[in-house]
N, C-alpha and C. Protein backbone atom coordinates (compact mmCIF):
# COMPACT_ATOMS: atom_id res chain seq x y z
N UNK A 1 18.78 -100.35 41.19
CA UNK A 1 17.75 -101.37 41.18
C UNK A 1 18.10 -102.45 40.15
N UNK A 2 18.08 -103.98 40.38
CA UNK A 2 18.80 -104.89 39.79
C UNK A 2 17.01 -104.96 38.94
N UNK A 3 17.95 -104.98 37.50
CA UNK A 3 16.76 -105.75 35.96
C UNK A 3 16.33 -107.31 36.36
N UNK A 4 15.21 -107.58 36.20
CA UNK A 4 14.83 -108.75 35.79
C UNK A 4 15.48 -109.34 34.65
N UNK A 5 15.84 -110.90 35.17
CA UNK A 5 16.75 -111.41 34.21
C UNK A 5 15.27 -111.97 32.74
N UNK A 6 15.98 -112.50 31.62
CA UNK A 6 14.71 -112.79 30.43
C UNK A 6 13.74 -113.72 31.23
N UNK A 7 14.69 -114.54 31.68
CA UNK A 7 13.44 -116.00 32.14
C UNK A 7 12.42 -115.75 32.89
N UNK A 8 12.57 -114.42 34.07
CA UNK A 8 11.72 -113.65 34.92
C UNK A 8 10.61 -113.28 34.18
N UNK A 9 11.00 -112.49 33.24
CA UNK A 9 10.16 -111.44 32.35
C UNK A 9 9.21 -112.19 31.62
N UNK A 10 9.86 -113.49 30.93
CA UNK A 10 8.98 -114.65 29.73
C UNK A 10 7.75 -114.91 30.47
N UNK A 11 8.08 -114.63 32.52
CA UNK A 11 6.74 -115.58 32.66
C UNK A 11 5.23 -114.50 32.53
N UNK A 12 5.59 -113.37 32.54
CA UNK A 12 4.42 -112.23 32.31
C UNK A 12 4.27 -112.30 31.35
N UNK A 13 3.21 -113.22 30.89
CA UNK A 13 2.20 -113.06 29.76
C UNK A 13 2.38 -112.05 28.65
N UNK A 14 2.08 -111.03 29.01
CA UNK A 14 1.95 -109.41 27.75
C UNK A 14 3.34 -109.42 27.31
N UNK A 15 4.37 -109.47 28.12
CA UNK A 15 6.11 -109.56 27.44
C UNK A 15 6.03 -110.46 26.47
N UNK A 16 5.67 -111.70 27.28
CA UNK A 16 6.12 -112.76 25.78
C UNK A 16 5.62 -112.40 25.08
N UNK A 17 3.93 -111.76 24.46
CA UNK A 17 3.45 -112.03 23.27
C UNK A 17 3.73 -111.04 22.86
N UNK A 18 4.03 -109.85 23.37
CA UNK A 18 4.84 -108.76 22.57
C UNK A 18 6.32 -109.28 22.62
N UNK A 19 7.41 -109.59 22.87
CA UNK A 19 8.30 -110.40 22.45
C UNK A 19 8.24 -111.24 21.25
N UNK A 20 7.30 -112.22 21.32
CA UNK A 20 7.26 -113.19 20.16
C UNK A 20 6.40 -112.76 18.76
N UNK A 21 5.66 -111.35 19.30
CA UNK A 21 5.15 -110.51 18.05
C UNK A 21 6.35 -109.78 17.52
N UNK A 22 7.16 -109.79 18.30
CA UNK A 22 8.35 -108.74 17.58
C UNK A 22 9.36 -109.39 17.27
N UNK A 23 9.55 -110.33 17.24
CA UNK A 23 10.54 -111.46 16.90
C UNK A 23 10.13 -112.10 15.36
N UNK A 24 8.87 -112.19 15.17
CA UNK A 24 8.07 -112.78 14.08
C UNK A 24 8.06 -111.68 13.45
N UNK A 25 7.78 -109.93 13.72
CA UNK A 25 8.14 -108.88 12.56
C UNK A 25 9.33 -108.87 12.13
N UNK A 26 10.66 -108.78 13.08
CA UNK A 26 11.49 -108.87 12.30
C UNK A 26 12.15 -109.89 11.43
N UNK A 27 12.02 -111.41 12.02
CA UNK A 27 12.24 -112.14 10.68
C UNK A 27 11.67 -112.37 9.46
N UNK A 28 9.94 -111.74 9.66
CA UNK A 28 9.57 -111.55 8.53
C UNK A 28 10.16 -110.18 7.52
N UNK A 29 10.71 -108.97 7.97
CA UNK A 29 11.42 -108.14 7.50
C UNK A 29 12.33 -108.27 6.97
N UNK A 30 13.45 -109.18 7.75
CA UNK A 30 14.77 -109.55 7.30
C UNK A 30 14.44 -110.33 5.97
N UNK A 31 12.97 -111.01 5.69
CA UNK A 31 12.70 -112.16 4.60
C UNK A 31 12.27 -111.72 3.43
N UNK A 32 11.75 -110.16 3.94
CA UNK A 32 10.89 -109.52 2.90
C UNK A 32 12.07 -109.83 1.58
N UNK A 33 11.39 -109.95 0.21
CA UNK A 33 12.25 -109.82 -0.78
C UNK A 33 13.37 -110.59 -1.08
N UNK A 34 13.48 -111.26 -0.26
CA UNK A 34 14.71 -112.46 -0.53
C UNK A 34 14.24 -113.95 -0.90
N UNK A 35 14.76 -114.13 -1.98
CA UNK A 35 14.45 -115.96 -2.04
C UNK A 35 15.24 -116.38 -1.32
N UNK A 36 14.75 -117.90 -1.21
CA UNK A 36 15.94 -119.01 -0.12
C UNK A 36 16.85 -118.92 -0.47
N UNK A 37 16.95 -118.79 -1.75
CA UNK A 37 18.74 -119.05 -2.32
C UNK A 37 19.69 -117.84 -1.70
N UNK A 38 18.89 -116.72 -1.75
CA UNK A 38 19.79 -115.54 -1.05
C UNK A 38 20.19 -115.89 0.65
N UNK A 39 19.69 -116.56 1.30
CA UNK A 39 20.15 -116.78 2.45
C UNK A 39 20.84 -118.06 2.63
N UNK A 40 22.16 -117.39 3.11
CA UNK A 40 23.00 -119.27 2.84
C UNK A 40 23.71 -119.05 4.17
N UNK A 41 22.92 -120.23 5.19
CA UNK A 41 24.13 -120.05 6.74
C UNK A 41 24.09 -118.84 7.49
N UNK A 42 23.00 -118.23 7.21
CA UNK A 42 23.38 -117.37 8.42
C UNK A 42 23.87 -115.79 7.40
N UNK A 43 24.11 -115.79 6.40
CA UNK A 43 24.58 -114.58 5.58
C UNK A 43 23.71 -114.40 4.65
N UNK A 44 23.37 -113.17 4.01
CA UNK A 44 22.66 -112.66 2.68
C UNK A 44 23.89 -112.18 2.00
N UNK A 45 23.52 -113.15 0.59
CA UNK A 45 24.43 -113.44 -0.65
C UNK A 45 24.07 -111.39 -1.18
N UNK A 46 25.11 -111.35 -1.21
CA UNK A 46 25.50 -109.77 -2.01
C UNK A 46 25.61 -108.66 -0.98
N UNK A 47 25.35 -109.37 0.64
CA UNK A 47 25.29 -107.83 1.04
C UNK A 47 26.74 -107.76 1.98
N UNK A 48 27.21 -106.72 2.14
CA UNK A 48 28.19 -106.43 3.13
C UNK A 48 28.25 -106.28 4.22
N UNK A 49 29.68 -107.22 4.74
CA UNK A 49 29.77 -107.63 6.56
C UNK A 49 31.66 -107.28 6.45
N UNK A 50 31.18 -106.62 7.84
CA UNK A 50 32.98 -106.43 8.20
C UNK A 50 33.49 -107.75 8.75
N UNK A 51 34.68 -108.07 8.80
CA UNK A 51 35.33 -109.22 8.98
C UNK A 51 34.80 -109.78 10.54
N UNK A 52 34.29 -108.76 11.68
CA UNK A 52 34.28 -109.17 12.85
C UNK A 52 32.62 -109.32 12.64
N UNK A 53 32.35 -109.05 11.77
CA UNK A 53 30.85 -110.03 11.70
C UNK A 53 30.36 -111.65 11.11
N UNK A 54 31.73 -111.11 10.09
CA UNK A 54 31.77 -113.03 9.58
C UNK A 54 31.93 -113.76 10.84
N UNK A 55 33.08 -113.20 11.37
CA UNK A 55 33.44 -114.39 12.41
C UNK A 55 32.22 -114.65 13.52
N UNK A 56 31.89 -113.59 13.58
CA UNK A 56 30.76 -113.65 14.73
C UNK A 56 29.87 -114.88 13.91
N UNK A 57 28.98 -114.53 12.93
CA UNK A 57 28.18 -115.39 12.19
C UNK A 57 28.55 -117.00 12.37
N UNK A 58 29.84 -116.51 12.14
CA UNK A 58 29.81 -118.34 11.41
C UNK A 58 30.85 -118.84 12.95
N UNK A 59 30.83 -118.45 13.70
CA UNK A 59 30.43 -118.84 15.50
C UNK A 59 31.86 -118.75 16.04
N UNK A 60 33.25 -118.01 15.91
CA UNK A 60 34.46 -118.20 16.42
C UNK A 60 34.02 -117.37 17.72
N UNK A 61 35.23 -117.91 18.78
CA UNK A 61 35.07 -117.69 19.95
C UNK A 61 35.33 -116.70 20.60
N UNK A 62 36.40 -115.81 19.54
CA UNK A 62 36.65 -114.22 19.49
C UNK A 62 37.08 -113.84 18.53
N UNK A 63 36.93 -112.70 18.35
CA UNK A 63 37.41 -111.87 16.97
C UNK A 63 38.55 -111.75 16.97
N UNK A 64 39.24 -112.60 15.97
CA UNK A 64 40.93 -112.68 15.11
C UNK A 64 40.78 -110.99 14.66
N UNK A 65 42.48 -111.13 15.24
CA UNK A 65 43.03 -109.59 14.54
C UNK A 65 43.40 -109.91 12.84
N UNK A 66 42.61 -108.59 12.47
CA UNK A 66 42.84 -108.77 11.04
C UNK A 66 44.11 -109.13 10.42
N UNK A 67 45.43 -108.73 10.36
CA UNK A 67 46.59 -108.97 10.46
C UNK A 67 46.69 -110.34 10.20
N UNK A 68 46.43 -111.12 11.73
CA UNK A 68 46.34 -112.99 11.72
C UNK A 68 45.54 -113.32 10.62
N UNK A 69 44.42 -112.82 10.38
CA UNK A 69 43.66 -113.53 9.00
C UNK A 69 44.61 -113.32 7.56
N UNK A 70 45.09 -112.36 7.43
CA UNK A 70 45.31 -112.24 5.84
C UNK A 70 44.34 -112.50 5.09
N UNK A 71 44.36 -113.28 3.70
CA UNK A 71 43.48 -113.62 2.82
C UNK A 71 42.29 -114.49 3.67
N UNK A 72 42.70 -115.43 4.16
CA UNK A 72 41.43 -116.19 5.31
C UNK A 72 41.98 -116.61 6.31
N UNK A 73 41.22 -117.58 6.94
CA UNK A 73 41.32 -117.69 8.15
C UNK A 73 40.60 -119.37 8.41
N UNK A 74 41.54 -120.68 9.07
CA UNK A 74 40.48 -121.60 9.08
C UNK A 74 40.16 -121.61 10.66
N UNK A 75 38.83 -122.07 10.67
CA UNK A 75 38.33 -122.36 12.37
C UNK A 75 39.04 -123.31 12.77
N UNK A 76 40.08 -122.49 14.22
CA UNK A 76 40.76 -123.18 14.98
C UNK A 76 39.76 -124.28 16.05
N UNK A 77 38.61 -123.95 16.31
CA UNK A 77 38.20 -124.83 17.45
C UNK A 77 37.62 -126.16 16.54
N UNK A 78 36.52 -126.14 15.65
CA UNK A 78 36.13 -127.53 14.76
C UNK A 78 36.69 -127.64 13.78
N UNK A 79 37.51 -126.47 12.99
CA UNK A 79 38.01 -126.63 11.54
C UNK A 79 36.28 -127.01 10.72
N UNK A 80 35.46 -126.53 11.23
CA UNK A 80 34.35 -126.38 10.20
C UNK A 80 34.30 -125.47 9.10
N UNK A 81 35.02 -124.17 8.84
CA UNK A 81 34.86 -123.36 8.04
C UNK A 81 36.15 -122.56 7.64
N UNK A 82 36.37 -121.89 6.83
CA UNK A 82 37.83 -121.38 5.99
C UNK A 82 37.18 -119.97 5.85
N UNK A 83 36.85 -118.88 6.30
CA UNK A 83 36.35 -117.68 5.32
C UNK A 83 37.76 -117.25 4.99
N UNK A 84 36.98 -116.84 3.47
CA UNK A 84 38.20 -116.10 2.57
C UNK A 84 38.01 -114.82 1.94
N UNK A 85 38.64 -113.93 2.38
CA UNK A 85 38.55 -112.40 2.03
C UNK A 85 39.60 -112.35 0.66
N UNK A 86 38.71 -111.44 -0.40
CA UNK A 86 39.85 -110.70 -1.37
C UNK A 86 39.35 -109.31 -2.07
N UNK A 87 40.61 -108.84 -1.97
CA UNK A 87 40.45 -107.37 -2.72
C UNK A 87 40.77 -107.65 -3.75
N UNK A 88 39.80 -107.08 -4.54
CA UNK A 88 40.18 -107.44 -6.09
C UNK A 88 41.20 -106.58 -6.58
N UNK A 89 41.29 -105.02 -6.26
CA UNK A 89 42.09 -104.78 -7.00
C UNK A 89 43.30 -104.32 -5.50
N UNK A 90 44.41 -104.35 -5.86
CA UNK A 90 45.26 -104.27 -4.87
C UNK A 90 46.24 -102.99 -4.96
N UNK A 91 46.51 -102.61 -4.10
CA UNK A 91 47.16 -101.06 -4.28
C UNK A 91 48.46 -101.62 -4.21
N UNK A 92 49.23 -101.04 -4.85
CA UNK A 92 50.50 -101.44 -5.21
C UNK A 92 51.70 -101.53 -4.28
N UNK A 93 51.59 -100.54 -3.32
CA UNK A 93 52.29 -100.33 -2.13
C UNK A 93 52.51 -101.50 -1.51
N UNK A 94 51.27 -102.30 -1.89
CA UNK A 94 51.34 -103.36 -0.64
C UNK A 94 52.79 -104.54 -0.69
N UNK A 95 53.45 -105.22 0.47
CA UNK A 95 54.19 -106.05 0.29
C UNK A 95 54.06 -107.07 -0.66
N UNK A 96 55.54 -107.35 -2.05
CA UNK A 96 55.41 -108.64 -2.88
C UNK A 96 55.18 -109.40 -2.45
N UNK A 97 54.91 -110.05 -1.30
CA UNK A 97 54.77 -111.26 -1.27
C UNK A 97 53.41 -111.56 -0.55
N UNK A 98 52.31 -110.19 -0.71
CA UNK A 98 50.77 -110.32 -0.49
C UNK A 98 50.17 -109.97 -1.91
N UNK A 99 50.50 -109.64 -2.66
CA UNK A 99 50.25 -109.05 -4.10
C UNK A 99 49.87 -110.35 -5.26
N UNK A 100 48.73 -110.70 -4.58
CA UNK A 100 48.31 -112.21 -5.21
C UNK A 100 47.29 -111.85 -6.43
N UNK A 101 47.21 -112.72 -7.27
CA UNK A 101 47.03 -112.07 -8.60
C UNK A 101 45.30 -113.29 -8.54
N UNK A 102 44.44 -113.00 -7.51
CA UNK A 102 43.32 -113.44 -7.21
C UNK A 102 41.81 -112.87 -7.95
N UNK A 103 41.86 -113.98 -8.57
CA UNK A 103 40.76 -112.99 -9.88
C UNK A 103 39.30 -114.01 -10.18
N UNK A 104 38.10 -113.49 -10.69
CA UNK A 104 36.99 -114.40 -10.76
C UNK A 104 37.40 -115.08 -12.72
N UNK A 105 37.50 -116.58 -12.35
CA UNK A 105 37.89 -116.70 -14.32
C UNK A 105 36.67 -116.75 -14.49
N UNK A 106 35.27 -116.91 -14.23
CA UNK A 106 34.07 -116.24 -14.91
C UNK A 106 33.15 -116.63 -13.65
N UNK A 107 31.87 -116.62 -13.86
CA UNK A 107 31.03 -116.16 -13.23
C UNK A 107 30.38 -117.08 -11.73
N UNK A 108 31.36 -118.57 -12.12
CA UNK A 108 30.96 -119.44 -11.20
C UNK A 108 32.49 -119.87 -10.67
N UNK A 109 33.28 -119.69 -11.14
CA UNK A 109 35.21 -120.07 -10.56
C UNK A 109 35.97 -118.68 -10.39
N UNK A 110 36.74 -118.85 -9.40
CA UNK A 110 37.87 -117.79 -8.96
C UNK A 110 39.16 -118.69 -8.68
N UNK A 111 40.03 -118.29 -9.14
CA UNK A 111 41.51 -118.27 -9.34
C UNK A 111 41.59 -117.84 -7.66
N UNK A 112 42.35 -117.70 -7.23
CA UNK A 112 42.40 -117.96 -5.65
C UNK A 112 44.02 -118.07 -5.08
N UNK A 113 44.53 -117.64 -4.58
CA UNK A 113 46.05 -117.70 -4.16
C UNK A 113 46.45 -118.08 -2.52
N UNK A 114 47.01 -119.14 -1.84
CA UNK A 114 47.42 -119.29 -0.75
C UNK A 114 48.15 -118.17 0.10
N UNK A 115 48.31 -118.26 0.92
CA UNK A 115 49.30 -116.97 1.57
C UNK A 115 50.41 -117.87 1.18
N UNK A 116 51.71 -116.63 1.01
CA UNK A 116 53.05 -116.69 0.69
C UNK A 116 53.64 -117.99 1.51
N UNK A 117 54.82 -118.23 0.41
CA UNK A 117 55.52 -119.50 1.25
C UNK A 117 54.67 -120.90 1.50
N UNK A 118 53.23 -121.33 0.77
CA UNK A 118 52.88 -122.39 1.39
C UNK A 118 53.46 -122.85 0.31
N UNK A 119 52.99 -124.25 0.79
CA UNK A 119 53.27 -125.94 -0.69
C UNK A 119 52.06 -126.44 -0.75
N UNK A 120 51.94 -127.52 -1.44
CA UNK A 120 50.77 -128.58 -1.87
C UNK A 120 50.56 -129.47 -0.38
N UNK A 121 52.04 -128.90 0.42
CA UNK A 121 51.88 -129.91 1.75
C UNK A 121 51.55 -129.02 2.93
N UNK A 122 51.47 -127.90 3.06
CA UNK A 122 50.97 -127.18 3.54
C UNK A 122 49.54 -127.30 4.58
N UNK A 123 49.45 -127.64 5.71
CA UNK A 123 48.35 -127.30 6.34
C UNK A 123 47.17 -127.01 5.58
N UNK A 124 47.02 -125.91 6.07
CA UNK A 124 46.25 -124.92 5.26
C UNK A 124 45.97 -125.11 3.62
N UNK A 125 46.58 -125.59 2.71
CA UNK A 125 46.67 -126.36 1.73
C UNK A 125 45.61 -127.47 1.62
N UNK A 126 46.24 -128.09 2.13
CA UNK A 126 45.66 -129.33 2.50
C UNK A 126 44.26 -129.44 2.72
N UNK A 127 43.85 -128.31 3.83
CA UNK A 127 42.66 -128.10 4.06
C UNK A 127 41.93 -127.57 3.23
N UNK A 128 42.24 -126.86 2.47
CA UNK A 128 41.28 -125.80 1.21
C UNK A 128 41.37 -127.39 0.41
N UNK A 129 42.46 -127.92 0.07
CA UNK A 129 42.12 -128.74 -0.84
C UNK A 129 40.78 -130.41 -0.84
N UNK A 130 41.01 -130.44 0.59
CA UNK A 130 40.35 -131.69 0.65
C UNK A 130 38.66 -131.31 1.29
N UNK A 131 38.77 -129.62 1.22
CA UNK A 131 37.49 -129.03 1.68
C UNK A 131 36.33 -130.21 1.48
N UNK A 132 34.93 -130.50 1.80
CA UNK A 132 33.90 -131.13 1.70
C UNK A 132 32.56 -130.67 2.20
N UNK A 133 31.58 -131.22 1.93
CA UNK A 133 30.23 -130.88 2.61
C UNK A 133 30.23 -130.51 3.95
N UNK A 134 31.59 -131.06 4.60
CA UNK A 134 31.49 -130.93 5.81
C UNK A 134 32.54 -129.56 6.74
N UNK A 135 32.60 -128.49 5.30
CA UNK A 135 33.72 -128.18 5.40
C UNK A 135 32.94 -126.47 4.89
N UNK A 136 32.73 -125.31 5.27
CA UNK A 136 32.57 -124.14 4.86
C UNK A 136 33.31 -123.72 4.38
N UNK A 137 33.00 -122.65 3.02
CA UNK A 137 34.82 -121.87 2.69
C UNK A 137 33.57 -120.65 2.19
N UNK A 138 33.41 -120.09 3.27
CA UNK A 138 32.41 -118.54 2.30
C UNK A 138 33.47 -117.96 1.91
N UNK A 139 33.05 -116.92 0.66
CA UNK A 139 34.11 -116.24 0.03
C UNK A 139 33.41 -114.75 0.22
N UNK A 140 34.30 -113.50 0.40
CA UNK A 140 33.89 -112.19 0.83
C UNK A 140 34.94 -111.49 -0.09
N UNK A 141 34.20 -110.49 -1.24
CA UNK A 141 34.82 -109.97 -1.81
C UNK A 141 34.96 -108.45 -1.77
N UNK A 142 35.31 -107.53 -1.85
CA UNK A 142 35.41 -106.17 -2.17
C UNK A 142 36.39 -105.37 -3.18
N UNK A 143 35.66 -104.88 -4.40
CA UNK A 143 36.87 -104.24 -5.41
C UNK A 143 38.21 -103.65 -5.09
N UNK A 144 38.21 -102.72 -4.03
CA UNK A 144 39.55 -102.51 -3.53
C UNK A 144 39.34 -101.96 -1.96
N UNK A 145 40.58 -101.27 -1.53
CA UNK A 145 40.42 -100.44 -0.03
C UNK A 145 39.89 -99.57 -0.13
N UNK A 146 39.68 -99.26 -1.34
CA UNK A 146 38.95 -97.50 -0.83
C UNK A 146 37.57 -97.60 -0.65
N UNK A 147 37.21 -98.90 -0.83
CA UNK A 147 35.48 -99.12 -0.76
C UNK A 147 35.48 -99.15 0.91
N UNK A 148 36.55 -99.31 1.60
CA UNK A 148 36.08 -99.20 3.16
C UNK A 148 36.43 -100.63 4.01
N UNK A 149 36.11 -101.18 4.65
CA UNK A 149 36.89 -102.63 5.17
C UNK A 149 35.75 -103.40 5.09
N UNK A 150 34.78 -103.37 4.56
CA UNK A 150 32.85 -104.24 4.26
C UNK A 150 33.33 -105.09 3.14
N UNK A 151 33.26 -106.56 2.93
CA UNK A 151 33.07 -107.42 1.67
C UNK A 151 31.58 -107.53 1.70
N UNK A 152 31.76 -108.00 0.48
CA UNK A 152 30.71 -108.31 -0.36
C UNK A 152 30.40 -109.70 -0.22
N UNK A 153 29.25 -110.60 0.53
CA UNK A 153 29.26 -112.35 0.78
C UNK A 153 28.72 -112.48 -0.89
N UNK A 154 29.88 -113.32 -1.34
CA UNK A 154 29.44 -113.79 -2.46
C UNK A 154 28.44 -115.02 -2.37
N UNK A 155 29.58 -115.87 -1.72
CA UNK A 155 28.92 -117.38 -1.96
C UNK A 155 29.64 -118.49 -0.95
N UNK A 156 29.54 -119.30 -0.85
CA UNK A 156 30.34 -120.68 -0.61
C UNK A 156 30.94 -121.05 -1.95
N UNK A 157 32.04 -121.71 -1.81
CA UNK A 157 33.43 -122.52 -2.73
C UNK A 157 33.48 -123.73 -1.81
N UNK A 158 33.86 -124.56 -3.18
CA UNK A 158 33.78 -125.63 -3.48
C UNK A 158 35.57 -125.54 -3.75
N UNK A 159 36.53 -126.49 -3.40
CA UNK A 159 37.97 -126.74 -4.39
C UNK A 159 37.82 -127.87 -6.03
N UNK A 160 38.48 -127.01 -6.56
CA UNK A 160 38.25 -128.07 -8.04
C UNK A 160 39.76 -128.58 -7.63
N UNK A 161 39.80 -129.36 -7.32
CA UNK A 161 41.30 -129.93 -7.29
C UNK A 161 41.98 -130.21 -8.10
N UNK A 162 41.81 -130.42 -9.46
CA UNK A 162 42.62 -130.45 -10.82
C UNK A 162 43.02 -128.79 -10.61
N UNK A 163 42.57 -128.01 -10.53
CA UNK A 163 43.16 -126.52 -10.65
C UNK A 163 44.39 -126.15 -9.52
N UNK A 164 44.47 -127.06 -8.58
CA UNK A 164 45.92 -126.77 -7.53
C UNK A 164 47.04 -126.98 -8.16
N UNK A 165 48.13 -126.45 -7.77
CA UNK A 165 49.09 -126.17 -8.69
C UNK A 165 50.17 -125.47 -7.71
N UNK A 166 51.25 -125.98 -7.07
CA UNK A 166 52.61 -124.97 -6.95
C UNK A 166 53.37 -124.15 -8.39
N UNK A 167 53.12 -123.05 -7.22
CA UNK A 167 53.86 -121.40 -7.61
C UNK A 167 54.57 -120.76 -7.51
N UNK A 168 55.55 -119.78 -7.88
CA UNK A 168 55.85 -118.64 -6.97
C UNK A 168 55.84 -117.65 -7.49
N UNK A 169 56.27 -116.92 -6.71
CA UNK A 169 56.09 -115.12 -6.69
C UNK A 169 57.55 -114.30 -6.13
N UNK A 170 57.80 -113.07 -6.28
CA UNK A 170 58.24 -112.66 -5.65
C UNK A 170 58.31 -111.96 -4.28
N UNK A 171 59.45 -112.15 -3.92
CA UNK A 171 59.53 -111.94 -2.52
C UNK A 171 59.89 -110.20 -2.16
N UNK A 172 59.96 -109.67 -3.18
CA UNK A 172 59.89 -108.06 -3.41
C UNK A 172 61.86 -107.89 -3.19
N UNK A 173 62.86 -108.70 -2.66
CA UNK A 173 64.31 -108.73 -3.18
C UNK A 173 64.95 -109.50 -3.92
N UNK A 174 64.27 -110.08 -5.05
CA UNK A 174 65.29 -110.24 -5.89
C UNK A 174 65.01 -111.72 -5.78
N UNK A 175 64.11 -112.17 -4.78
CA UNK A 175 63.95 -113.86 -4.78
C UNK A 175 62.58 -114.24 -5.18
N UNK A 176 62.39 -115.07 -4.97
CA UNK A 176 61.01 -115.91 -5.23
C UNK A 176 60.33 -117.08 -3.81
N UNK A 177 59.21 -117.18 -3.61
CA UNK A 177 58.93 -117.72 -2.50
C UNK A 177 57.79 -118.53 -2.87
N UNK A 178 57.26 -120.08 -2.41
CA UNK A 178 56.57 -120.81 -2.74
C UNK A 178 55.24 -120.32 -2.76
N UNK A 179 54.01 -120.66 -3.02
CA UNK A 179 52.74 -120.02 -2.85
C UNK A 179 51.88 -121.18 -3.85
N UNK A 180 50.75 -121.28 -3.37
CA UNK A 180 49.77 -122.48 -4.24
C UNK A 180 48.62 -121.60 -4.53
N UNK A 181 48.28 -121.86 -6.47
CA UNK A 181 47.05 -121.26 -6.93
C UNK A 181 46.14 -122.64 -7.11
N UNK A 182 45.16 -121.89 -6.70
CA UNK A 182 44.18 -122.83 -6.34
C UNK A 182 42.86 -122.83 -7.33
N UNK A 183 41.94 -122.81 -7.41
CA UNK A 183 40.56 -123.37 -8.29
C UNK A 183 39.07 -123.22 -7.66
N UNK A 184 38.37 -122.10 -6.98
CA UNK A 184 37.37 -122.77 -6.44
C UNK A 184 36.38 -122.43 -7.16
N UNK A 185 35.24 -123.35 -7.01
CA UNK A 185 34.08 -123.20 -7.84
C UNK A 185 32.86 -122.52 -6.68
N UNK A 186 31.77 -121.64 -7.38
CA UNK A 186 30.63 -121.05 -6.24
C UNK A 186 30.06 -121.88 -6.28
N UNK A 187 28.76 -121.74 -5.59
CA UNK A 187 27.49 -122.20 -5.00
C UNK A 187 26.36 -121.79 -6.37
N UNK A 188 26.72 -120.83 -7.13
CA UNK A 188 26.06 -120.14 -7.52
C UNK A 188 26.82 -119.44 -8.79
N UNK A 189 26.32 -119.12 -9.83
CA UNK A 189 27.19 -117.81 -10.81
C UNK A 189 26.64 -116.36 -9.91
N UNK A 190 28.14 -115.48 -9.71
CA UNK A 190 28.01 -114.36 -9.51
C UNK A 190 27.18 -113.41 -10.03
N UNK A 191 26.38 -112.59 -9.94
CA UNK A 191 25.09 -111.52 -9.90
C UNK A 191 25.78 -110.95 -11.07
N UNK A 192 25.11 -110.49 -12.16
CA UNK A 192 25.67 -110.40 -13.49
C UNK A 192 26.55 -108.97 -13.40
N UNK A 193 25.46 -108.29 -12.65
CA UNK A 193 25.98 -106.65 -11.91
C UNK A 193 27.10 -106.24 -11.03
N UNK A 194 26.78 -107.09 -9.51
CA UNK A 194 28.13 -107.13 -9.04
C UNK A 194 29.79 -107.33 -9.84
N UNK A 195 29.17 -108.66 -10.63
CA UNK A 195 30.64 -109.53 -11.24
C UNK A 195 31.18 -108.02 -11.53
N UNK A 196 29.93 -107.35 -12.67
CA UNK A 196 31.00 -106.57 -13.32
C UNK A 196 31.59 -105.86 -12.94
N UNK A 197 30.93 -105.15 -11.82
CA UNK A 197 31.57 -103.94 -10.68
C UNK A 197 32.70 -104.54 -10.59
N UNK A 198 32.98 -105.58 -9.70
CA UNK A 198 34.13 -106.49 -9.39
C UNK A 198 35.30 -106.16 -10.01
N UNK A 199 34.96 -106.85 -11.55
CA UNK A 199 35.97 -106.78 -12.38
C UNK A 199 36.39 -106.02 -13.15
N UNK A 200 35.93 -104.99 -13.33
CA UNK A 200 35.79 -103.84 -14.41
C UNK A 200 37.21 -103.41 -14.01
């Protein structure tokens, strides 16, 4: 037996107003206890989303394999937004030339590292750097892997562009490979509690 599609259903009276009664409980639920400032875009500042929920949120057209993201990821269809994932602390195993030394310098700036091999001319560069109002860069943090694959939505970043700077690093044989440290400033100083978890 084929379901009634929504538009069918909206026109029976008792659906909608139980519909639009239950639509109005839960955004009042989701609101309970939060100031405005905790809701930024579509995310609540401190709580944890797996990577295929950012993307969902902030509207891509399918879920990027983690792999393709690395540290972030910019929106291929408007270039409206950059999300940027970091583990704070990094297990050692991992390849030199992902082993980015990405740290909060206090409670409102993070030190921030490009993926390996970029320049100041760099795409992607370019874009973190000339970021704007018109331009998202949420930042998603988590202390290390063993907390599970969930960040933490800190905030939106801002680029301080005096803080860009070519780098390098090693390439884990014996060479060195280009890479740009970057500068971004929050929306906000980090939660006095989290920070410390973070950084401890």
């Amino acid at each position: 037996r084929r379901l009634p599609d929504l538009e069918a259903m909206l026109a029976h009276t008792t659906f909608a107003t139980y519909l639009a009664d239950l639509t109005r409980y839960a955004l009042a639920k989701f609101a309970n206890g939060l100031a405005s400032s905790d809701v930024v875009a579509g995310f609540v500042r401190y709580r944890k989303y797996a990577r295929s929920d950012v993307f969902r949120i902030l509207g891509a057209k399918e879920n990027p394999v983690a792999q393709n993201v690395g540290g972030y990821l910019i929106d291929s269809e408007e270039r409206a937004w950059c999300a940027v994932f970091v583990t704070y602390q990094k297990h050692e195993g991992i390849a030199a030339t992902t082993q980015y030394e990405d740290a909060f310098l206090d409670r409102e700036t993070i030190r921030y590292f490009s993926k390996s091999r970029r320049t100041m001319q760099s795409p992607d560069v370019q874009y973190l750097y000339n970021a704007d109002t018109n331009h998202r860069l949420p930042l998603f943090v988590k202390k290390s892997d063993d907390e599970g694959t969930d960040f933490y939505y800190i905030g939106d970043m801002s680029p301080v562009r005096t803080g860009f700077k070519q780098e390098s690093m090693s390439d884990g044989k014996g060479g060195q490979v280009p890479v740009v440290e970057m500068t971004m400033r929050l929306d906000q100083p980090v939660e006095e509690g989290l920070y410390g978890y973070l950084t401890a």
